[in-house]
N, C-alpha and C. Protein backbone atom coordinates (compact mmCIF):
# COMPACT_ATOMS: atom_id res chain seq x y z
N UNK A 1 21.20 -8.81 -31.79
CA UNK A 1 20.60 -9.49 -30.65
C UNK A 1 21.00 -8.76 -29.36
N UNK A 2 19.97 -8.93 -28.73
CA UNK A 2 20.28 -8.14 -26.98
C UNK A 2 19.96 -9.04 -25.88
N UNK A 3 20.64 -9.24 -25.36
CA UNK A 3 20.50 -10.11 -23.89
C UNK A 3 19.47 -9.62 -22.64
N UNK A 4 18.76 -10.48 -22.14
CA UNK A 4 18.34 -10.17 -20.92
C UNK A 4 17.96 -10.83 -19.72
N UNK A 5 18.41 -10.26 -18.55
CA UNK A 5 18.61 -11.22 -17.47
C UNK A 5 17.50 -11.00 -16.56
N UNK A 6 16.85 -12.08 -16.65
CA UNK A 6 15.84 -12.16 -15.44
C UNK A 6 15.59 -13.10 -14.81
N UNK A 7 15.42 -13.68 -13.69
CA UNK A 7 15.61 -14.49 -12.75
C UNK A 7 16.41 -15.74 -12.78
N UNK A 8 17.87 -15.23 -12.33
CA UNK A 8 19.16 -15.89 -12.94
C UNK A 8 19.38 -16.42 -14.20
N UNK A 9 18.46 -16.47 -15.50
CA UNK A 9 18.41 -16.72 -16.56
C UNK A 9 18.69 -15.69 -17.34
N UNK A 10 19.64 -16.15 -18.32
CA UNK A 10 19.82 -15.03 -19.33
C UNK A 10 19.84 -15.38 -20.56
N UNK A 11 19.25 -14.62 -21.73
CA UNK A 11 18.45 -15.00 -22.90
C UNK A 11 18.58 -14.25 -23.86
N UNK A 12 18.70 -14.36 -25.07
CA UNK A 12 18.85 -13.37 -26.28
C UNK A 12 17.09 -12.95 -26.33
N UNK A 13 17.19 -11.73 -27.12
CA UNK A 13 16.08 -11.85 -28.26
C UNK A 13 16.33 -11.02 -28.98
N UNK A 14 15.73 -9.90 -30.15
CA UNK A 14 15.76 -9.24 -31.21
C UNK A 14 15.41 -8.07 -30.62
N UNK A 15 16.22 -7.22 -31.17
CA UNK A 15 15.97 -5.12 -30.58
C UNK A 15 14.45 -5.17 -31.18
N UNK A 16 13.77 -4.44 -30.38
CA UNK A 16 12.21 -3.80 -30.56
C UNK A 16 11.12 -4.79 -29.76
N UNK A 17 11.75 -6.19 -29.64
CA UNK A 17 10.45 -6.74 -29.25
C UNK A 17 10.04 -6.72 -28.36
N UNK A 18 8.39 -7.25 -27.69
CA UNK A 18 7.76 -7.15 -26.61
C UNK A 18 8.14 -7.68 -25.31
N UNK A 19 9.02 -6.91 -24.48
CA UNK A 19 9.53 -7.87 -23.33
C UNK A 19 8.62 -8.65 -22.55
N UNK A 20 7.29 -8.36 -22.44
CA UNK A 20 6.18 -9.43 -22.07
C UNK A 20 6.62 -10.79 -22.77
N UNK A 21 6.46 -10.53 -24.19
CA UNK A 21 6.60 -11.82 -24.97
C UNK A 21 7.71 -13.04 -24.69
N UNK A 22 8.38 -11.75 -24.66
CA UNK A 22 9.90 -12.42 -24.57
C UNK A 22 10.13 -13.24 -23.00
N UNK A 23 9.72 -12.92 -21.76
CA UNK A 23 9.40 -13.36 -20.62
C UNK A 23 8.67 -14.42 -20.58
N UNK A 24 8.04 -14.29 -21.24
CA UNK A 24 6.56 -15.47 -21.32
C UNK A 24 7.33 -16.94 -22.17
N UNK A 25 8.13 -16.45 -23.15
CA UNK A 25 8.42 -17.28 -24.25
C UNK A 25 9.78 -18.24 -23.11
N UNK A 26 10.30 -17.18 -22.76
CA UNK A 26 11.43 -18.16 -21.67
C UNK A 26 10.51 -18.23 -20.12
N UNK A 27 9.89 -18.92 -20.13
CA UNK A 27 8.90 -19.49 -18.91
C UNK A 27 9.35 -18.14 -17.33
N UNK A 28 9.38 -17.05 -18.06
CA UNK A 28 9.36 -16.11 -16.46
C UNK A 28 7.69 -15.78 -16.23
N UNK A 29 7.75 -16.36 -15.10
CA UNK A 29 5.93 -16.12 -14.82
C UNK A 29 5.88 -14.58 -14.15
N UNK A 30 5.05 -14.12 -15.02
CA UNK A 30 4.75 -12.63 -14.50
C UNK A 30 3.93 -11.96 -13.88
N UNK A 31 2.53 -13.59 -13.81
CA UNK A 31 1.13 -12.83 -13.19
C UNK A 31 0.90 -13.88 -11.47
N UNK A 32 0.61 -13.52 -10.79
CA UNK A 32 0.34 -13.95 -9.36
C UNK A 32 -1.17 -14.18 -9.51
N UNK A 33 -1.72 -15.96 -8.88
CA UNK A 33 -2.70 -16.56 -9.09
C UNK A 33 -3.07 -16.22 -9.88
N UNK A 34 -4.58 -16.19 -9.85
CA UNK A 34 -5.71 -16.07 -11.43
C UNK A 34 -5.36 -14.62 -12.30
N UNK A 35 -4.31 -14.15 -12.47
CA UNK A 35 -4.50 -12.88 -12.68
C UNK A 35 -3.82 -13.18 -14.30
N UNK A 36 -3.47 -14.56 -14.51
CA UNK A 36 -3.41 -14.94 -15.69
C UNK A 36 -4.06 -15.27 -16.64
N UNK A 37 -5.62 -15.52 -15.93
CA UNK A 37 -6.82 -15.77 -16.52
C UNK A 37 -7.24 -14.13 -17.26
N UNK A 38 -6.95 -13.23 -16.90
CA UNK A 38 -7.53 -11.85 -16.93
C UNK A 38 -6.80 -11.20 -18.16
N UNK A 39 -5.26 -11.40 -17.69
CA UNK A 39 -4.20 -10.88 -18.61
C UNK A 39 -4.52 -10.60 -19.64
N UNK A 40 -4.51 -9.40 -20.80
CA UNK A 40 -4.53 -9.71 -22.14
C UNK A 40 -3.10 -8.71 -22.68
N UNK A 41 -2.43 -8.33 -22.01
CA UNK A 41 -1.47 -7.65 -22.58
C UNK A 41 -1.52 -6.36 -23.28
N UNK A 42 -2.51 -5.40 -22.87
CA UNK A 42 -2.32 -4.34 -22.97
C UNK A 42 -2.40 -3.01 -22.59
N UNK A 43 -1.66 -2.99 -21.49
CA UNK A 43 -1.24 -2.48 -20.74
C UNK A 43 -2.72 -1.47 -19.58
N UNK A 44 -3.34 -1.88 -19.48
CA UNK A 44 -4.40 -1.36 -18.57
C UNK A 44 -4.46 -1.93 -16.82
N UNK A 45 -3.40 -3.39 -16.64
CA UNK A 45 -3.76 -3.27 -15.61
C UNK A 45 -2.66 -3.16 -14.98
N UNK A 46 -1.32 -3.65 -15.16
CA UNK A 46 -0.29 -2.98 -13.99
C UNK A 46 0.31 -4.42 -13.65
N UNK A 47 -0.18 -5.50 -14.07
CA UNK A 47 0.12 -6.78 -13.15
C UNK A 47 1.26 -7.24 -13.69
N UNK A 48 1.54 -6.88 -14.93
CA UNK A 48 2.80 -7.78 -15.08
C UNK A 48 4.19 -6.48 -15.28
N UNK A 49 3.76 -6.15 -14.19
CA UNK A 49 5.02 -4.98 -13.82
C UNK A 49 6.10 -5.36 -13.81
N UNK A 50 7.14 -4.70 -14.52
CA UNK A 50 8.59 -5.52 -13.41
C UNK A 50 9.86 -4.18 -13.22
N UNK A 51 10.55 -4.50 -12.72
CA UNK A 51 11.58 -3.44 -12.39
C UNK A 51 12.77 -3.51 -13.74
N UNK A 52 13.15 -2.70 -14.22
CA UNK A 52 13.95 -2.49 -15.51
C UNK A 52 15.35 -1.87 -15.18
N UNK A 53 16.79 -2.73 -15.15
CA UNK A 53 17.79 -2.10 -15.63
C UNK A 53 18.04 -1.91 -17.05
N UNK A 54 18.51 -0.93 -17.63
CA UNK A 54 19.07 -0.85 -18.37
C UNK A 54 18.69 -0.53 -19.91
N UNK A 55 18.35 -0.49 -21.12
CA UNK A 55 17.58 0.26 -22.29
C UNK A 55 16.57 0.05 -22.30
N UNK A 56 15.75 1.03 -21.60
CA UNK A 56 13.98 0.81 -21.51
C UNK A 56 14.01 2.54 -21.16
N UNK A 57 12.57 2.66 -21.86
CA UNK A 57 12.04 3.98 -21.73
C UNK A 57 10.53 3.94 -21.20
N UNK A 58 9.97 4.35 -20.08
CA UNK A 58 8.55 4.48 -19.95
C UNK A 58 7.66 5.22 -20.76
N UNK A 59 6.88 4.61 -20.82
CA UNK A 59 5.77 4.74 -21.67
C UNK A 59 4.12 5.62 -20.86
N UNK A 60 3.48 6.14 -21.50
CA UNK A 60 2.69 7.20 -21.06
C UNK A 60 1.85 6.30 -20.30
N UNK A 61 1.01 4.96 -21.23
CA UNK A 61 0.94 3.91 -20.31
C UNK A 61 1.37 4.08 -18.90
N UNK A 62 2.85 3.70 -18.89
CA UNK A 62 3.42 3.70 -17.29
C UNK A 62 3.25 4.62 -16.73
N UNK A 63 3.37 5.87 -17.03
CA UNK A 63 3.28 7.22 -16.26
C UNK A 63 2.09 7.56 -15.37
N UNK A 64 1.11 7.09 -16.35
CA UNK A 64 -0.11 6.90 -15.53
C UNK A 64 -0.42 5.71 -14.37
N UNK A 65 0.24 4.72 -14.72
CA UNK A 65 -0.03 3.76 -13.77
C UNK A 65 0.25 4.41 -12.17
N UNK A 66 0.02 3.52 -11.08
CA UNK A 66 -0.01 3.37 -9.83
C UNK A 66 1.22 3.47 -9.58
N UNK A 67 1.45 2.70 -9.82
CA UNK A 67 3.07 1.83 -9.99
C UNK A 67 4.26 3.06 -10.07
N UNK A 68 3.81 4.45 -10.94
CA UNK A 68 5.39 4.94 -11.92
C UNK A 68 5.48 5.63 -10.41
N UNK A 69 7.08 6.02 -10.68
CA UNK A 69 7.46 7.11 -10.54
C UNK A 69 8.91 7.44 -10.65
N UNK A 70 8.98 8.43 -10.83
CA UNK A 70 10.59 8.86 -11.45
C UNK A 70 11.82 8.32 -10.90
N UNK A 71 11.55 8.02 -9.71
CA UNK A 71 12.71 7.35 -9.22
C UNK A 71 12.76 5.95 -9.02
N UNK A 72 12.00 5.26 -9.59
CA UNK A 72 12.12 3.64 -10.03
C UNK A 72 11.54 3.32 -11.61
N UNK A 73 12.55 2.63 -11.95
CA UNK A 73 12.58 1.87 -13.12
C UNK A 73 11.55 0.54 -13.06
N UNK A 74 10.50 0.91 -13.02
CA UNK A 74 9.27 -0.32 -13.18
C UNK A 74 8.41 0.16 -14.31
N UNK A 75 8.34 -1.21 -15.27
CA UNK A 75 7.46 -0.92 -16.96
C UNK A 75 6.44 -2.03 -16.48
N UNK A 76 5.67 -2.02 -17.71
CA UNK A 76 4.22 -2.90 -17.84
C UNK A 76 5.30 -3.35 -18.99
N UNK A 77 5.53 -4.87 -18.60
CA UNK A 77 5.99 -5.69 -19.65
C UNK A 77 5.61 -5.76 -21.17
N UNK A 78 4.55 -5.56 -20.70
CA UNK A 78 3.52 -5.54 -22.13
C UNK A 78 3.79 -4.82 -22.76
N UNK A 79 3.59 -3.40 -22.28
CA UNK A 79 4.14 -2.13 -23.06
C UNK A 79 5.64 -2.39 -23.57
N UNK A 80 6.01 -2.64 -23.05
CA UNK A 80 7.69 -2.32 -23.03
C UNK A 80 8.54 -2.91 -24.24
N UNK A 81 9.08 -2.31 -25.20
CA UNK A 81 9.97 -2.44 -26.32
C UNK A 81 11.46 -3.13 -25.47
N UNK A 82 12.05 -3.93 -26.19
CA UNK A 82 13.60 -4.47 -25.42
C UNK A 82 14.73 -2.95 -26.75
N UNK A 83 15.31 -2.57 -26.16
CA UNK A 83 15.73 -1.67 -27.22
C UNK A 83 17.36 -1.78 -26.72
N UNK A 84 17.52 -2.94 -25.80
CA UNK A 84 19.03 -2.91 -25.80
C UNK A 84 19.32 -4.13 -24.62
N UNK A 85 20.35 -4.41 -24.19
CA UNK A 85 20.28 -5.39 -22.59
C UNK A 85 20.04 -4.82 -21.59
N UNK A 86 19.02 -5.92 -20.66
CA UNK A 86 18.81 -5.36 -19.84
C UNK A 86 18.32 -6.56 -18.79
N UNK A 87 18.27 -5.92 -17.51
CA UNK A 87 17.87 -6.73 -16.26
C UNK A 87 16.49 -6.60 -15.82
N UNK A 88 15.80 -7.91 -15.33
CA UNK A 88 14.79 -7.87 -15.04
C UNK A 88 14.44 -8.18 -13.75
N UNK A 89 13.70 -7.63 -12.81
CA UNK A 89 13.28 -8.15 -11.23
C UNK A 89 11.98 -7.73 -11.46
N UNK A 90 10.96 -9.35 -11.09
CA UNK A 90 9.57 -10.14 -11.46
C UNK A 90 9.47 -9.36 -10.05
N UNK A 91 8.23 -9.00 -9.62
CA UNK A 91 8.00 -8.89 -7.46
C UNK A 91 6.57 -10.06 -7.75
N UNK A 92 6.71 -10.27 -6.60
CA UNK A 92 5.47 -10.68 -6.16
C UNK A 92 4.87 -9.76 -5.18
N UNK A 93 3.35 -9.96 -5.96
CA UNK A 93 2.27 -9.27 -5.29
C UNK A 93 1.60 -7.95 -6.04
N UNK A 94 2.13 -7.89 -7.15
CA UNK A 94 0.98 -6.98 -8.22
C UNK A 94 -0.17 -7.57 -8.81
């Protein structure tokens, strides 16, 4: 099991799984207004971005996004494998 902390909450889940899922499953809201209606989780639009401490690797997904760049740790939840503990910061306004 690996821990992860995101908005003062901290939570187990299982190495490999979908940190979208895992966010969603412990009530961290990830999409701003209707953009939850749209959501389908795979990785094309950028909205449920979040900033990543700690065992996460970007994904080609991310590289391409708007969003990347080498000097910040921001994944598409969706994409994103949990592959160890780690910290999470939600923004508003993606």
């Amino acid at each position: 099991m690996v821990n992860i902390v995101a908005q003062v909450k901290t939570f187990e889940c299982t190495y490999g799984v979908s940190l979208r899922r895992v966010l969603l499953k412990n009530h961290i809201d990830l999409y701003n207004s209707g953009l939850k209606v749209i959501n389908r989780g795979i990785g094309t639009c950028g909205n449920c971005a979040v900033e990543v401490e700690g065992d996460s690797e970007a994904t080609w997904r991310d590289k391409t996004h708007s969003f990347h760049s080498p000097t910040r740790n921001w994944r598409s939840s969706c994409q994103t494998q949990v592959l160890g503990s780690v910290w999470i910061t939600e923004f508003d306004g993606f």
